[in-house]
N, C-alpha and C. Protein backbone atom coordinates (compact mmCIF):
# COMPACT_ATOMS: atom_id res chain seq x y z
N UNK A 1 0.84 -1.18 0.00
CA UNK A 1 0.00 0.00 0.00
C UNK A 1 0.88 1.24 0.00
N UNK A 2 0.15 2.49 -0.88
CA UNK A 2 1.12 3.22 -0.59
C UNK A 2 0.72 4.25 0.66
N UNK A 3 1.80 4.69 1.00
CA UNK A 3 1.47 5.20 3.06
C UNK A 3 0.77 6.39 2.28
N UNK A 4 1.28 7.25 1.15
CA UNK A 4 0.15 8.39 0.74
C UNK A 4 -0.67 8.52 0.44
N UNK A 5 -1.75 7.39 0.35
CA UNK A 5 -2.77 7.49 0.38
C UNK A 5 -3.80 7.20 1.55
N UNK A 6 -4.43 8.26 1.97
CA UNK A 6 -5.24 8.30 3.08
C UNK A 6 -6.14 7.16 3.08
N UNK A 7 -6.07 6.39 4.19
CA UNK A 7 -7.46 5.79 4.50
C UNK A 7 -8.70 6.46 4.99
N UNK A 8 -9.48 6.28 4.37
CA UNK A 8 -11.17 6.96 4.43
C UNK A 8 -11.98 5.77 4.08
N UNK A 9 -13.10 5.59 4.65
CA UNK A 9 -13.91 4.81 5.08
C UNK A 9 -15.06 5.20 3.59
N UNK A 10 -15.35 6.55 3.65
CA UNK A 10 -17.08 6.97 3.19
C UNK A 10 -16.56 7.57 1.85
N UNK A 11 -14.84 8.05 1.10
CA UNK A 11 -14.50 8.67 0.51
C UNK A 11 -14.82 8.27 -1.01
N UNK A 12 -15.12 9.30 -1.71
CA UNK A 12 -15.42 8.84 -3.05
C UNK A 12 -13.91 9.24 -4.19
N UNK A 13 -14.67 9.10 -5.10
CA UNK A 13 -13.17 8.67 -5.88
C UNK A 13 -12.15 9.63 -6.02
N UNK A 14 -13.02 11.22 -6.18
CA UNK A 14 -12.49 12.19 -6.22
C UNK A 14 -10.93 12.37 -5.27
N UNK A 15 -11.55 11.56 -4.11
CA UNK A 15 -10.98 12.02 -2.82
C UNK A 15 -9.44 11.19 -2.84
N UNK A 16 -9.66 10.09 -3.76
CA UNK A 16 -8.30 9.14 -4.10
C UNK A 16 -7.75 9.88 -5.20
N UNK A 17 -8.18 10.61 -6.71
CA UNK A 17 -7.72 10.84 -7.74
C UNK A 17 -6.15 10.73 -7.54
N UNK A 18 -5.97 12.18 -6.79
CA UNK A 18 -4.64 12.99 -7.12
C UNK A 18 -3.61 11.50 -6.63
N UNK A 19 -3.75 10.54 -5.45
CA UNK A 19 -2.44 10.38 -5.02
C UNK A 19 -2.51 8.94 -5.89
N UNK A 20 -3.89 8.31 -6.54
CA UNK A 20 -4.08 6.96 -7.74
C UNK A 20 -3.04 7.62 -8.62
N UNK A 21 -3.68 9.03 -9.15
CA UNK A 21 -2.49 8.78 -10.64
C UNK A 21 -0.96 8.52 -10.27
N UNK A 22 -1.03 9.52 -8.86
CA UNK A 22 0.96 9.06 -8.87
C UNK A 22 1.43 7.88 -8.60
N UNK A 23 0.23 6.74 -7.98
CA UNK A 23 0.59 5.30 -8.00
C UNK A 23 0.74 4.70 -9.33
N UNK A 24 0.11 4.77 -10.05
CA UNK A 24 0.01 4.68 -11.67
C UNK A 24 0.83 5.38 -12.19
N UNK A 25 1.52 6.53 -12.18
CA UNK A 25 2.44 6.81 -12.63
C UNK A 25 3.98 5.82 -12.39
N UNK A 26 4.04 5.74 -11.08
CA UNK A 26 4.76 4.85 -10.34
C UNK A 26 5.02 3.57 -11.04
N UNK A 27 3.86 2.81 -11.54
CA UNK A 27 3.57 1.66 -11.36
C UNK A 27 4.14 1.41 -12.87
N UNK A 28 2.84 2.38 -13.46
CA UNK A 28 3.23 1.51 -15.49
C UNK A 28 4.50 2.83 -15.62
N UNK A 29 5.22 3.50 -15.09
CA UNK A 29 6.15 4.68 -15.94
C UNK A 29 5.47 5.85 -16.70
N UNK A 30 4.36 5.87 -16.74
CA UNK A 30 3.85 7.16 -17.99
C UNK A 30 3.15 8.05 -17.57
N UNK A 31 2.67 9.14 -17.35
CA UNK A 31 2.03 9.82 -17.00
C UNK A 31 0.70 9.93 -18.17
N UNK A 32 1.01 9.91 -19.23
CA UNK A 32 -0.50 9.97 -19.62
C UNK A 32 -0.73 8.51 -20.22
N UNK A 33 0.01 7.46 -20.20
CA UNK A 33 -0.73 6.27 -19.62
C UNK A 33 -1.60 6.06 -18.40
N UNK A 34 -0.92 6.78 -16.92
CA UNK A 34 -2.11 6.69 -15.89
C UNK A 34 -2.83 7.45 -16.48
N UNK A 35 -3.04 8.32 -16.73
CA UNK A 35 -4.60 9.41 -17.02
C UNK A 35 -5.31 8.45 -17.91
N UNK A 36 -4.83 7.52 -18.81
CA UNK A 36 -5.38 7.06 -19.40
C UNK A 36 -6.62 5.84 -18.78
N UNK A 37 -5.02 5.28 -17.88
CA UNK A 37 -5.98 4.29 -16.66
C UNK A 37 -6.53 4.90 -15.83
N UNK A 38 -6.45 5.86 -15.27
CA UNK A 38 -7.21 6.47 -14.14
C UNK A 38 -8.84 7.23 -14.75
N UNK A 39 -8.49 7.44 -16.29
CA UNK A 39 -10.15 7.41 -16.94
C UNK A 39 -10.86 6.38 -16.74
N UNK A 40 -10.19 5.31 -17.40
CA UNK A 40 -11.08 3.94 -17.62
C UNK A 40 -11.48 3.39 -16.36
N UNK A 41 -10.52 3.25 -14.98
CA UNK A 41 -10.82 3.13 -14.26
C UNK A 41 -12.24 4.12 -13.63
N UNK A 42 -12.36 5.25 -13.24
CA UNK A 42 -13.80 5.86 -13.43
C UNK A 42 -14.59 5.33 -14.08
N UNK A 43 -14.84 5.01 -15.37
CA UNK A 43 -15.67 4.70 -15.89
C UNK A 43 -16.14 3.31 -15.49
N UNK A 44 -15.31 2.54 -15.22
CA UNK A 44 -15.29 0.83 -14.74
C UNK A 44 -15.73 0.96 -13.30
N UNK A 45 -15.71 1.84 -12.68
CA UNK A 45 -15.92 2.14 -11.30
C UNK A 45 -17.50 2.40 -10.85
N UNK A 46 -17.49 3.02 -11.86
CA UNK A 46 -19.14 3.95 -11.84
C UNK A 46 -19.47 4.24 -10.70
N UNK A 47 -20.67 4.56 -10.05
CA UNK A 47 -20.90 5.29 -9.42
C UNK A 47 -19.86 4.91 -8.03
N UNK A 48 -19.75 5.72 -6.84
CA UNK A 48 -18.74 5.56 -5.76
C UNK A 48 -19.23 4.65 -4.55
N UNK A 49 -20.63 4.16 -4.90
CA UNK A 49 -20.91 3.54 -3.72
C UNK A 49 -20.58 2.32 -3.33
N UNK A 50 -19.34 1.54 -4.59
CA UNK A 50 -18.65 -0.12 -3.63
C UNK A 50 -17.67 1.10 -2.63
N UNK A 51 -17.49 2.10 -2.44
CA UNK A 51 -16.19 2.15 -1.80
C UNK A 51 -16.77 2.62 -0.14
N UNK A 52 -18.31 3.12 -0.16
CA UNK A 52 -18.43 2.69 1.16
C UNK A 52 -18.54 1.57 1.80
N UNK A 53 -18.87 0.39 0.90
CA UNK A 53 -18.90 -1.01 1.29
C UNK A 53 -17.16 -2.45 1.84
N UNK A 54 -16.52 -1.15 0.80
CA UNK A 54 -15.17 -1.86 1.31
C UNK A 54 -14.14 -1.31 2.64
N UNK A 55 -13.35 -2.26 3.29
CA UNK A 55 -12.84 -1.71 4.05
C UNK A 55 -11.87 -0.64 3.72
N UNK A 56 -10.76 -0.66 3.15
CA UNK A 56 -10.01 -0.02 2.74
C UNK A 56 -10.12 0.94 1.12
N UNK A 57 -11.46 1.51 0.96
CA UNK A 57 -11.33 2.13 -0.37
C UNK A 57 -9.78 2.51 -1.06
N UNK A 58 -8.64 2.87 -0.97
CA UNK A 58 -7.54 3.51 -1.17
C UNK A 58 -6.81 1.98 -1.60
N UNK A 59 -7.08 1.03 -0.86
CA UNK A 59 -6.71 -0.64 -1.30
C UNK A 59 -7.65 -0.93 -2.37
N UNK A 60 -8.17 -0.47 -2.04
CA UNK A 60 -9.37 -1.38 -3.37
C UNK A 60 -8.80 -0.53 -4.72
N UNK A 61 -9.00 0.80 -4.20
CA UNK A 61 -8.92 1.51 -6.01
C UNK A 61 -7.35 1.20 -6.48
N UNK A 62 -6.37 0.92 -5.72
CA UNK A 62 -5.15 1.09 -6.09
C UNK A 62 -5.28 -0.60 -6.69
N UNK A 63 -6.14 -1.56 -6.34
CA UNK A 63 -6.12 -2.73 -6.95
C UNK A 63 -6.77 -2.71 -8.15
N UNK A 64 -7.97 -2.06 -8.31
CA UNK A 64 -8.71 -2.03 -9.12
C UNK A 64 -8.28 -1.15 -10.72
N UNK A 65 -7.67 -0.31 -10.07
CA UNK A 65 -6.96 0.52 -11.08
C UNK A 65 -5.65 -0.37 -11.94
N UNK A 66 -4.75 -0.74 -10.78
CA UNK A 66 -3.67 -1.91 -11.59
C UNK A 66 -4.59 -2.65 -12.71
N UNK A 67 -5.88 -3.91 -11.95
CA UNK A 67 -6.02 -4.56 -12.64
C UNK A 67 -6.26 -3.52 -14.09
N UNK A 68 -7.67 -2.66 -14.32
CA UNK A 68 -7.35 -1.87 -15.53
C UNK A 68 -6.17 -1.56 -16.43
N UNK A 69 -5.48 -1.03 -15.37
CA UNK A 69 -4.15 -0.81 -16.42
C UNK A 69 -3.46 -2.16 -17.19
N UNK A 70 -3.20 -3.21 -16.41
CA UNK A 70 -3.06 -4.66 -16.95
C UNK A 70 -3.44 -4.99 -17.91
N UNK A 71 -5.26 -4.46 -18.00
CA UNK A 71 -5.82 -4.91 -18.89
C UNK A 71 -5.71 -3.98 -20.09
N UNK A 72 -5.35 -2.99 -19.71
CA UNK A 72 -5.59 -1.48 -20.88
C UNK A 72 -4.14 -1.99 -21.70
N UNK A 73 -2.96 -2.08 -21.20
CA UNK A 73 -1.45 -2.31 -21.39
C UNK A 73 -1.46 -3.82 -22.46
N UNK A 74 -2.02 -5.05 -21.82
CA UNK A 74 -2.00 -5.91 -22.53
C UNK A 74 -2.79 -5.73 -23.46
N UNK A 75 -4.10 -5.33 -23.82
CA UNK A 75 -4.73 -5.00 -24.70
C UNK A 75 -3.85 -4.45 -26.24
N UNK A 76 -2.82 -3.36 -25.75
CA UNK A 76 -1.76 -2.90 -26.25
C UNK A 76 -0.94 -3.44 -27.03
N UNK A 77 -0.29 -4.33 -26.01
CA UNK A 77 0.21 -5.46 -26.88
C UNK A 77 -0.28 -6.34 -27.78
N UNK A 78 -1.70 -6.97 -27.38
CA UNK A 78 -1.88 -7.83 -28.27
C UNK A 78 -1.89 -7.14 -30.06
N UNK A 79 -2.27 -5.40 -29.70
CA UNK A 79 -2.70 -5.04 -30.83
C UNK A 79 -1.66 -4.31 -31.58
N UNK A 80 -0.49 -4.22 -30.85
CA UNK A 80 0.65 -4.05 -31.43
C UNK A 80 1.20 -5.03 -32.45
N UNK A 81 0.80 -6.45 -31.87
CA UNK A 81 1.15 -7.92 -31.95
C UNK A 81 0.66 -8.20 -33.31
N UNK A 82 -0.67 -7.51 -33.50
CA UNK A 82 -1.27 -8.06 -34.53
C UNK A 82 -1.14 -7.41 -35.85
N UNK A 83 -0.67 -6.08 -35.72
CA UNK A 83 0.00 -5.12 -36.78
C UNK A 83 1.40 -5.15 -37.26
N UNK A 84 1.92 -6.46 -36.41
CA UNK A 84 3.27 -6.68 -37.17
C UNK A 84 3.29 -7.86 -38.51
């Protein structure tokens, strides 16, 4: 986990944005690769109400966001893969 991101119980996504992208930045190297994942992730997220249901919202999105990016990144590849 990263220690900069606050644990909050009731917090909606807004309230994670700023310190998700710098994990995502962190994580895949790119900065507008995270923006890229940190869109899709919103959108995959939809409305904010699993994150009053989970314990650790700030754990969840930082999981939830990887998996996206995983999926956004390999997606990438395959379609890189297929244009050679």
């Amino acid at each position: 986990m990263n220690p900069s991101i606050p644990i909050e119980r009731n917090g909606s996504f807004n309230c994670f944005k700023e310190d998700l992208l710098i994990y995502l930045v962190q994580r895949f190297g790119s900065l507008d690769l995270a923006q890229k994942i940190l869109a899709e992730t919103r959108i995959q997220l939809g409305d904010d109400s699993i994150l009053g249901m989970v314990g650790n919202p700030a754990v969840y999105l930082m999981g939830f966001a990887l998996s996206v990016g995983l999926r956004l990144t390999g997606q990438q590849e395959v379609h890189c893969e297929s244009m050679d």
